[in-house]
N, C-alpha and C. Protein backbone atom coordinates (compact mmCIF):
# COMPACT_ATOMS: atom_id res chain seq x y z
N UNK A 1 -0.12 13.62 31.38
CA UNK A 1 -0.97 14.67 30.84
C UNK A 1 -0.77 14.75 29.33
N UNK A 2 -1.82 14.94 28.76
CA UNK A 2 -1.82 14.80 27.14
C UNK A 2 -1.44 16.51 26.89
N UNK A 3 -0.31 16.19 25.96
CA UNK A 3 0.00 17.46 25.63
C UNK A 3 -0.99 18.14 24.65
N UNK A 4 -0.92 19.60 24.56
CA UNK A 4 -1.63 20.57 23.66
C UNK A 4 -2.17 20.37 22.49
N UNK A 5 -1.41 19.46 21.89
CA UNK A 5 -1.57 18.75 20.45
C UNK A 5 -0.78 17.18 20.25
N UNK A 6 -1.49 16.35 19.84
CA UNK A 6 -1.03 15.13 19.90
C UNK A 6 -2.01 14.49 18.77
N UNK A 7 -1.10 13.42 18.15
CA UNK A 7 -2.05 12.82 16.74
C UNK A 7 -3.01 11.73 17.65
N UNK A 8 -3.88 11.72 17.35
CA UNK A 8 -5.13 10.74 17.85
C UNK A 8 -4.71 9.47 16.53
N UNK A 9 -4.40 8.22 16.67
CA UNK A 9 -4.57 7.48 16.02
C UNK A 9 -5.69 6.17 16.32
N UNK A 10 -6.72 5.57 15.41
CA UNK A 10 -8.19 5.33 15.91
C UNK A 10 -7.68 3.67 15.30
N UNK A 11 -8.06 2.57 16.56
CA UNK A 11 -8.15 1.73 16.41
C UNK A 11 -9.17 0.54 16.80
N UNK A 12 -9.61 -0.48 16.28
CA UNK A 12 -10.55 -1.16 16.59
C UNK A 12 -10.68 -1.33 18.29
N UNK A 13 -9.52 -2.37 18.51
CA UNK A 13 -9.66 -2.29 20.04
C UNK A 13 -8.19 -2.96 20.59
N UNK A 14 -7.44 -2.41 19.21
CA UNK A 14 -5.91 -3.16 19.49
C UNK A 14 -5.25 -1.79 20.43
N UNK A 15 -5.46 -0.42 20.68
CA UNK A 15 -4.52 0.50 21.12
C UNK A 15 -3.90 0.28 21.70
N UNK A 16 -3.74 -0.28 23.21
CA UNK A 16 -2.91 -0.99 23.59
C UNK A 16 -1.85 -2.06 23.25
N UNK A 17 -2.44 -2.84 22.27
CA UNK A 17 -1.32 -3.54 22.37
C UNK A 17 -0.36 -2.46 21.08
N UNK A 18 -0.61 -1.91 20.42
CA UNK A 18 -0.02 -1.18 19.13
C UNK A 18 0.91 -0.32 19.70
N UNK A 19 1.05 0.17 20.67
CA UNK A 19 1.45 1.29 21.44
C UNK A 19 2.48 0.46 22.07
N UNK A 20 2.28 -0.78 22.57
CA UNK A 20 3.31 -1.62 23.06
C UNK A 20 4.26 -2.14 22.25
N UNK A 21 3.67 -2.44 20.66
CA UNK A 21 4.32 -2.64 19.80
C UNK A 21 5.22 -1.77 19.76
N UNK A 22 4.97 -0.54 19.10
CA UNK A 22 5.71 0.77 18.91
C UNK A 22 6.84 1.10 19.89
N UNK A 23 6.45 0.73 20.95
CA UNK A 23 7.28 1.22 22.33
C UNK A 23 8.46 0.42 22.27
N UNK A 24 8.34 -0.94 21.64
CA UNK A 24 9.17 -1.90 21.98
C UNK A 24 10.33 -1.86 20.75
N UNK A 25 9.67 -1.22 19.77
CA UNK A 25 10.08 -1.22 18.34
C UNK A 25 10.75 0.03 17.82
N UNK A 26 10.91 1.15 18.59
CA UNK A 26 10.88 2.56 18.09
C UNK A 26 11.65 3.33 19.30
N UNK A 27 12.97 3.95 18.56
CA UNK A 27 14.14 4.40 19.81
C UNK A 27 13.00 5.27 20.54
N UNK A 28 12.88 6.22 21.66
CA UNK A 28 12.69 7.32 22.11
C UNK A 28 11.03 7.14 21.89
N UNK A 29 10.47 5.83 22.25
CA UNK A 29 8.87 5.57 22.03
C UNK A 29 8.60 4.94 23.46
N UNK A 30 7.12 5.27 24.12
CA UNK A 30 7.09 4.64 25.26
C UNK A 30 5.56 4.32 25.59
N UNK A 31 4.57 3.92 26.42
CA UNK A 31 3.68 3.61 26.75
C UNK A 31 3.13 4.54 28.10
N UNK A 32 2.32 5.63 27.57
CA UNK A 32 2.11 6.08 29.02
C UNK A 32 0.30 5.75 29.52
N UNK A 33 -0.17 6.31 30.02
CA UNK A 33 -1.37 6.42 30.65
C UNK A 33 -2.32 5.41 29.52
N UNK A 34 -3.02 4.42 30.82
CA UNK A 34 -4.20 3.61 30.14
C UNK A 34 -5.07 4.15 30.57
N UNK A 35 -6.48 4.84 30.08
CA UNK A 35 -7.37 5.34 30.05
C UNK A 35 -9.05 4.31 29.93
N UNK A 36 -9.71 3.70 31.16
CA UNK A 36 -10.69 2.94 30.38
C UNK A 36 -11.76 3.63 30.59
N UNK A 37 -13.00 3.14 29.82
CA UNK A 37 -14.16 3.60 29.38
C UNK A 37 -14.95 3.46 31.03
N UNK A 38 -15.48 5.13 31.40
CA UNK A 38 -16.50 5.12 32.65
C UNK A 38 -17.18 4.49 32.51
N UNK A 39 -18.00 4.37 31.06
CA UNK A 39 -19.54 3.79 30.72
C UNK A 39 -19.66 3.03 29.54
N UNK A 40 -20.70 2.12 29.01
CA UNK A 40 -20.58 1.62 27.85
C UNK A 40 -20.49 2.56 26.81
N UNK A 41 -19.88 2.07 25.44
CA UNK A 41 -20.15 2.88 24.51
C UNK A 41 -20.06 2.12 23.47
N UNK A 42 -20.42 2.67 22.25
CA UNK A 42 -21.08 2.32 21.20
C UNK A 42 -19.96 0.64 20.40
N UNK A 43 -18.99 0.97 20.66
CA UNK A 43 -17.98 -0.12 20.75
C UNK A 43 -17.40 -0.93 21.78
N UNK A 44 -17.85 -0.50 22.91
CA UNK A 44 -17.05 -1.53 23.64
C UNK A 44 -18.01 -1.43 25.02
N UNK A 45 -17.55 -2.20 26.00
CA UNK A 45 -18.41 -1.54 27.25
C UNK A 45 -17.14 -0.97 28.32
N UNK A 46 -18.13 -0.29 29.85
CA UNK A 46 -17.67 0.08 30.70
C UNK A 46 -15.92 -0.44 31.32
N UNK A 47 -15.08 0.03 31.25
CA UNK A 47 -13.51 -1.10 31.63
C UNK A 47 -13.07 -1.15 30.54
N UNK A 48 -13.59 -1.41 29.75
CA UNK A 48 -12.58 -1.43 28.64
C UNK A 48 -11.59 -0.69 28.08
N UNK A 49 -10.21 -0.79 27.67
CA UNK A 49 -9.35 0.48 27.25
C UNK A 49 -9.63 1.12 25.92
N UNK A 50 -10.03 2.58 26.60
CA UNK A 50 -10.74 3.43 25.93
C UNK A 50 -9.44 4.30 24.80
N UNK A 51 -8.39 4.56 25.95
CA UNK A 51 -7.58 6.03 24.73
C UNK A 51 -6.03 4.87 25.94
N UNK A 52 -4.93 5.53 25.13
CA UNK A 52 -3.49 5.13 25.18
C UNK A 52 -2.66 6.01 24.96
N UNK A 53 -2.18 6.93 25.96
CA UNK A 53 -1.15 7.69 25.40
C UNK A 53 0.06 6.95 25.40
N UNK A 54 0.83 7.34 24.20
CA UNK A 54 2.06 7.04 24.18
C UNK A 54 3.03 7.87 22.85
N UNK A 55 3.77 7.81 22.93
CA UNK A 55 4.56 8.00 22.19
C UNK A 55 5.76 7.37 21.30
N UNK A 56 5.54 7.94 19.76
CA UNK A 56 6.90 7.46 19.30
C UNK A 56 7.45 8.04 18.32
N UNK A 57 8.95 7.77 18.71
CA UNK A 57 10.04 8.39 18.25
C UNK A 57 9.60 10.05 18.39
N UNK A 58 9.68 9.73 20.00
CA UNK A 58 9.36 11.23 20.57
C UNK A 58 8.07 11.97 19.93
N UNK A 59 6.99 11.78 19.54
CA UNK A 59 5.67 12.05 18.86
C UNK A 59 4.81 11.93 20.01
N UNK A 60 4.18 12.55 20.60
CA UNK A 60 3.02 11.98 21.55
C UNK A 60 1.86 11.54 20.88
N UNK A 61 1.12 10.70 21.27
CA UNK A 61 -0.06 9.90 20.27
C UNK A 61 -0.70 9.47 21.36
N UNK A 62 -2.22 9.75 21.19
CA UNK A 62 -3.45 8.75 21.72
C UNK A 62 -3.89 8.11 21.13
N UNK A 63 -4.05 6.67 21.38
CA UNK A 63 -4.48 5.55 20.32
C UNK A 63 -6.12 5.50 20.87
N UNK A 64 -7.03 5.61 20.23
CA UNK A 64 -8.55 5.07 20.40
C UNK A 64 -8.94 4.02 20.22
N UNK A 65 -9.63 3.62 20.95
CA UNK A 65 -10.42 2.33 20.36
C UNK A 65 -11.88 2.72 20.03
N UNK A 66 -11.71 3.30 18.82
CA UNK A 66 -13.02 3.35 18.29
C UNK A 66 -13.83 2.62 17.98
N UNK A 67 -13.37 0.96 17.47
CA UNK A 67 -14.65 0.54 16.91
C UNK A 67 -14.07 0.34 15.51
N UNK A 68 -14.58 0.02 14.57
CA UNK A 68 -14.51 -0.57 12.80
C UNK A 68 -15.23 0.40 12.54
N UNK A 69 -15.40 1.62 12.52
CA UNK A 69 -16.40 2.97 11.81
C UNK A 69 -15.14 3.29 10.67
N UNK A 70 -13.74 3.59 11.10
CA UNK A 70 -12.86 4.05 11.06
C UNK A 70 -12.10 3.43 10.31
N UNK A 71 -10.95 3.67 9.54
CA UNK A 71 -9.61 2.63 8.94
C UNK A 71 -8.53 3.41 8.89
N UNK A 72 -7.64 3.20 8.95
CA UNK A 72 -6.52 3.48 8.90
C UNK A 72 -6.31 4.07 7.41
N UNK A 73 -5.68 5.07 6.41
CA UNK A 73 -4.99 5.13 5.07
C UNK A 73 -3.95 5.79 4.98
N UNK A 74 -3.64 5.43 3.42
CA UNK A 74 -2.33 5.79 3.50
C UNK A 74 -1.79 7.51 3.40
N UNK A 75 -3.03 8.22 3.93
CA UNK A 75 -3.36 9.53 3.57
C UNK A 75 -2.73 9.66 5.29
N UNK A 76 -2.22 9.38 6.37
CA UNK A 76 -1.68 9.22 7.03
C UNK A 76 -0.37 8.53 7.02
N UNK A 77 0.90 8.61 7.59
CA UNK A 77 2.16 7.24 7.69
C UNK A 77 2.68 8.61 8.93
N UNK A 78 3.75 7.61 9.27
CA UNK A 78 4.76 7.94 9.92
C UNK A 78 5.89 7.10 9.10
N UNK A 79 6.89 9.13 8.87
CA UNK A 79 8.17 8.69 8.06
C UNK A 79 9.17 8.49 9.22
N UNK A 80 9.93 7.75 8.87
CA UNK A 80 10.67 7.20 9.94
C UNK A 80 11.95 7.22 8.66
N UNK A 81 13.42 8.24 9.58
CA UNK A 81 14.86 8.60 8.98
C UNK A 81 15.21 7.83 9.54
N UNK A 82 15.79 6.87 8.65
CA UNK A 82 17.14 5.58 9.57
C UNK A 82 18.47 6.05 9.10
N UNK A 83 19.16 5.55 9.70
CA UNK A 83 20.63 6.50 9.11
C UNK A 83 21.54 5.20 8.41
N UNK A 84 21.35 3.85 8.16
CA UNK A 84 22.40 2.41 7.58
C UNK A 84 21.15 1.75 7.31
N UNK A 85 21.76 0.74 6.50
CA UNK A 85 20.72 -0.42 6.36
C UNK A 85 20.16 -1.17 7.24
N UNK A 86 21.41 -1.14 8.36
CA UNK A 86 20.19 -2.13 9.53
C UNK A 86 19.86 -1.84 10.37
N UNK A 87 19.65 -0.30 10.18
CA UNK A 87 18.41 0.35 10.73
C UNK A 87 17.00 0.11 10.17
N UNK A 88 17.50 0.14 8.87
CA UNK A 88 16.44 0.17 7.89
C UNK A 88 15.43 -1.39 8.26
N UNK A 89 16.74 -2.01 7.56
CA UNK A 89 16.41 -3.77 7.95
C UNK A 89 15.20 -4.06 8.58
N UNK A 90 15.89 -3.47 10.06
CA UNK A 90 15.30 -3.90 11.52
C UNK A 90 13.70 -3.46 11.77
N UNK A 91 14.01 -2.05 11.37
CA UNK A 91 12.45 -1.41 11.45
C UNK A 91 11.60 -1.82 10.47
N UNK A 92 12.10 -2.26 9.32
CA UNK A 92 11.18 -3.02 8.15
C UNK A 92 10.48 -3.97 8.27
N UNK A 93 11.50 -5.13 8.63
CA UNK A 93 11.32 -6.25 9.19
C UNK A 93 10.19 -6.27 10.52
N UNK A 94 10.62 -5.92 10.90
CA UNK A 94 9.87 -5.61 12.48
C UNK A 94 8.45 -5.49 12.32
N UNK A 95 8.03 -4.12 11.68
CA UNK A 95 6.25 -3.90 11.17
C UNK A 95 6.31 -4.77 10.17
N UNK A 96 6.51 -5.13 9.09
CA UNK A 96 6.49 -6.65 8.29
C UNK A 96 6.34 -7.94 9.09
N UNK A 97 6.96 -8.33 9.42
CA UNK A 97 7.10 -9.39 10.19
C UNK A 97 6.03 -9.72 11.44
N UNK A 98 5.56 -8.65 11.89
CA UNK A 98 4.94 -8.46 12.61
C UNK A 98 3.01 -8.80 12.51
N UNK A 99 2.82 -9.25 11.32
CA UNK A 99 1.50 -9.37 10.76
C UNK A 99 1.71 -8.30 9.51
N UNK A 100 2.23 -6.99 9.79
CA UNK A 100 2.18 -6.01 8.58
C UNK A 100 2.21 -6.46 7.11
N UNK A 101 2.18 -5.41 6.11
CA UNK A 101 2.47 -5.77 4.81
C UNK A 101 3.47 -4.97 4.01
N UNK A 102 4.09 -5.56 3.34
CA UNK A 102 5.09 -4.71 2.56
C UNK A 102 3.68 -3.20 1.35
N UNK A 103 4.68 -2.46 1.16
CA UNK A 103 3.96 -1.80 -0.27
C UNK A 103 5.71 -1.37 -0.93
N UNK A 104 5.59 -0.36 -1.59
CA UNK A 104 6.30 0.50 -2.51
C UNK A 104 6.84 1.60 -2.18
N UNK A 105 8.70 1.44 -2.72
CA UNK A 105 9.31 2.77 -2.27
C UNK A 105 9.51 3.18 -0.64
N UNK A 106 9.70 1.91 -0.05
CA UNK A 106 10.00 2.16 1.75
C UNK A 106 8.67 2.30 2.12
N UNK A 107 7.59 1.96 1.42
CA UNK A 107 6.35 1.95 2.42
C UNK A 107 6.01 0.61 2.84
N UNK A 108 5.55 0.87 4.03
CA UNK A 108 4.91 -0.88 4.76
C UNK A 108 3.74 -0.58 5.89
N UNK A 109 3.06 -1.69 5.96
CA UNK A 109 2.04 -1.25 6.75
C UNK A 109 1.93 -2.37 8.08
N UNK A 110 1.87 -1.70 9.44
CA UNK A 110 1.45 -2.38 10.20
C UNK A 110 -0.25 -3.25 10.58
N UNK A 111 0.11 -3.85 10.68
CA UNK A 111 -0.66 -4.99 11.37
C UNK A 111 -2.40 -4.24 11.64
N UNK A 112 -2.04 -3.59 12.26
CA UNK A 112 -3.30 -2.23 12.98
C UNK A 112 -3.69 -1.69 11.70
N UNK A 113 -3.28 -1.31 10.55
CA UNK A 113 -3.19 -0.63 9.30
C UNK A 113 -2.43 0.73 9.33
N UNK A 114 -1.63 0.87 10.06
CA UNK A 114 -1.11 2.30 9.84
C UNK A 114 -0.14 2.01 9.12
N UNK A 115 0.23 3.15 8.61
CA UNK A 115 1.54 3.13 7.09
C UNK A 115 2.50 3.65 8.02
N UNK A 116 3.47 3.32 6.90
CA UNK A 116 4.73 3.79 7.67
C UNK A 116 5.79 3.77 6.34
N UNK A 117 7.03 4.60 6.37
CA UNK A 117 7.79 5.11 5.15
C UNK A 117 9.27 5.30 5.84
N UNK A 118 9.67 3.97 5.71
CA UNK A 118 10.93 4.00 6.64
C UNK A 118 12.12 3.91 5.41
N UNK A 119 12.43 5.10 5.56
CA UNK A 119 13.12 6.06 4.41
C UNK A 119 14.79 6.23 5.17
N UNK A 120 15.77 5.50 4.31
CA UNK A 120 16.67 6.22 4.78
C UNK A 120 17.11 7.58 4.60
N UNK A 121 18.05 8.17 5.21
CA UNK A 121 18.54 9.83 4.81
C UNK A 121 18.95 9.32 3.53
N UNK A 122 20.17 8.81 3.49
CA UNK A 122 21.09 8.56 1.97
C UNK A 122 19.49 8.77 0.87
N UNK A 123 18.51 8.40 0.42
CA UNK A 123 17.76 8.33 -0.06
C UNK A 123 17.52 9.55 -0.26
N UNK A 124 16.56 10.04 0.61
CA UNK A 124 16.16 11.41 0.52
C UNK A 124 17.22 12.66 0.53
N UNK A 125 18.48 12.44 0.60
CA UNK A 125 19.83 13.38 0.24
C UNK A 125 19.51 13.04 -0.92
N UNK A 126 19.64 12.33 -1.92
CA UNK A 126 19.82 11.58 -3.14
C UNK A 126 18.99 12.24 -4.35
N UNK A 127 17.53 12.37 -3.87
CA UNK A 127 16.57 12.34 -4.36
C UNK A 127 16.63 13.94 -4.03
N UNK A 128 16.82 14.43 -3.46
CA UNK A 128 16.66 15.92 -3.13
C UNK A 128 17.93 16.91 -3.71
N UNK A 129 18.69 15.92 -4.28
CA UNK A 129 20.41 16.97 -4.36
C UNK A 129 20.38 17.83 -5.70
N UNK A 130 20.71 18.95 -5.58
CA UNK A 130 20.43 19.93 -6.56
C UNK A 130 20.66 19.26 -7.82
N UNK A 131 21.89 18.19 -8.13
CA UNK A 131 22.00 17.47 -9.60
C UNK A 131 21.04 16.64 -9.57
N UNK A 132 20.56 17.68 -11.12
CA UNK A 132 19.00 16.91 -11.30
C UNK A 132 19.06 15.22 -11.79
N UNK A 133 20.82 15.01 -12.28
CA UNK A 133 20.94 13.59 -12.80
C UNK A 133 20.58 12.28 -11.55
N UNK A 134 21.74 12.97 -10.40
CA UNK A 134 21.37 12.17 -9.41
C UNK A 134 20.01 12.15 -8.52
N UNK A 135 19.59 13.13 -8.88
CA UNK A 135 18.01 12.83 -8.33
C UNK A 135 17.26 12.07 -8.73
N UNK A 136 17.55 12.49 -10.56
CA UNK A 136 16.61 11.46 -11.06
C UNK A 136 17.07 9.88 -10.56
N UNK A 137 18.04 10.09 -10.90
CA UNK A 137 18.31 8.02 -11.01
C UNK A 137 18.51 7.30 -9.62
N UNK A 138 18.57 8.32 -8.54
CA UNK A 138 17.81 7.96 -7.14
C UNK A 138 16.14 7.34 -6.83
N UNK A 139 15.65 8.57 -7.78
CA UNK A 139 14.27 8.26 -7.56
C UNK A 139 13.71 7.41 -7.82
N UNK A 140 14.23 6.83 -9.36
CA UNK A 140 14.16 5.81 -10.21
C UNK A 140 14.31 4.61 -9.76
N UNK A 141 15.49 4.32 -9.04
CA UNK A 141 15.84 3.37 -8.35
C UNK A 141 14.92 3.05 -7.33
N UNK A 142 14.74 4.36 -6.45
CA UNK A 142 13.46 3.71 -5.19
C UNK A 142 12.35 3.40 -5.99
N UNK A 143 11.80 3.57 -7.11
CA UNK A 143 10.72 2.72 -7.56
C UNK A 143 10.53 1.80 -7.85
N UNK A 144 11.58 0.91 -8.38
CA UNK A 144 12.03 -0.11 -8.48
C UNK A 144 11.69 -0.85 -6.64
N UNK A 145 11.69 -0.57 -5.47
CA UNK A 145 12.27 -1.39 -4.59
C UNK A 145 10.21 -0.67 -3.41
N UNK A 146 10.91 -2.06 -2.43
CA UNK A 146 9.72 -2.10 -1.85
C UNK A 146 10.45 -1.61 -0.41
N UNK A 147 10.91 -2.35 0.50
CA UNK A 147 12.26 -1.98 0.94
C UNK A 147 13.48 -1.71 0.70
N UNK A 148 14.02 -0.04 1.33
CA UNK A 148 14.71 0.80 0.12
C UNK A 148 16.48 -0.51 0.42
N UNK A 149 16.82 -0.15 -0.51
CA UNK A 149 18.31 -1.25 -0.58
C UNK A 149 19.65 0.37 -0.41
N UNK A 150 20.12 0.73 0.35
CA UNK A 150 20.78 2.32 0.34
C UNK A 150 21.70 1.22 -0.58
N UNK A 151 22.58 0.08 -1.00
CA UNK A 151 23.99 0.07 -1.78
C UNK A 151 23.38 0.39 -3.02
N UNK A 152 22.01 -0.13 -3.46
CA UNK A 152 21.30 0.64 -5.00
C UNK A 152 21.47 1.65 -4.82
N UNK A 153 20.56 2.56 -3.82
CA UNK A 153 20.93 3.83 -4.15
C UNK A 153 21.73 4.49 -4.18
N UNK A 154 22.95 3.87 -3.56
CA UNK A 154 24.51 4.77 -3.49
C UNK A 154 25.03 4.40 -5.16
N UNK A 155 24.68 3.42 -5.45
CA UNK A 155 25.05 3.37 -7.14
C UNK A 155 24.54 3.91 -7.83
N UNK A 156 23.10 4.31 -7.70
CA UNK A 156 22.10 4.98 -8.79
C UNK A 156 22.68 6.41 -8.71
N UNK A 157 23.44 6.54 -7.51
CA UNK A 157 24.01 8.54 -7.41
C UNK A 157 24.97 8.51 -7.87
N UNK A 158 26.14 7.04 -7.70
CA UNK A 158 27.12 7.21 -8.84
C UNK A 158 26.82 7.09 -9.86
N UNK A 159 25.60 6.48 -10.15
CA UNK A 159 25.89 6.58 -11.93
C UNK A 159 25.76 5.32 -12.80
């Protein structure tokens, strides 16, 4: 059952497999209910998988297959807190590697086009800590980097 509120994320006609991705890729993420189309519609026909619930990192999400009307931006991501680098690594790597693309400052984009901002804590402690020195030269540092490096940023807070 689709809960009360859940992000609809709209895809050509990958939902399924994206959701499998995610599931496979993402602690506390899973694949629930395939949903196909009663009747033709404007993208796809009758059978075809229409909506995908699933979830990740405990988020419930219906993936659509809308069709190419739609795109993915970066006016959407999912931030994703890793707590070491090879957390970081892994989940980077993973939507990278995966067809995705790197961008700027822990952002990367999957394959499907959704963003994603796989941010460690150390970072955002860093960047957030009342000394405005170490904030700055935290911040500074993540601009510099595409995937965040936490031993830079543990230096940029020393100094």
């Amino acid at each position: 059952m689709i809960p009360k509120n859940t992000i609809c994320l709209w895809y050509d006609t990958d939902a399924l497999d994206a959701a499998t991705f995610y599931a496979k890729t993402f602690p506390d993420s899973t694949v629930g209910a395939v949903h196909r189309a009663p009747a033709d519609f404007p993208s796809g026909k009758e059978g075809d998988v229409l909506t995908v619930e699933f979830t990740v990192l405990g988020i419930p999400c219906v993936g659509l297959n809308g069709g190419k009307a739609f795109k993915q931006t970066e006016a959407f991501s999912f931030q994703v807190a890793t707590d070491d680098q090879e957390e970081t690594d892994r989940l980077w790597n993973a939507i990278v590697g995966n067809g995705g693309a790197e961008s700027s400052c822990g952002w990367c984009k999957d394959k499907w086009g959704l963003n994603w901002q796989i941010t460690p804590r150390v970072l955002t402690d860093a960047f957030t800590s009342p000394d405005k020195g170490v904030a700055k030269r935290a911040f500074e540092a993540m601009m510099e980097m595409r995937k965040i490096d936490i031993a830079k940023i543990e230096a940029a807070v020393r100094g």
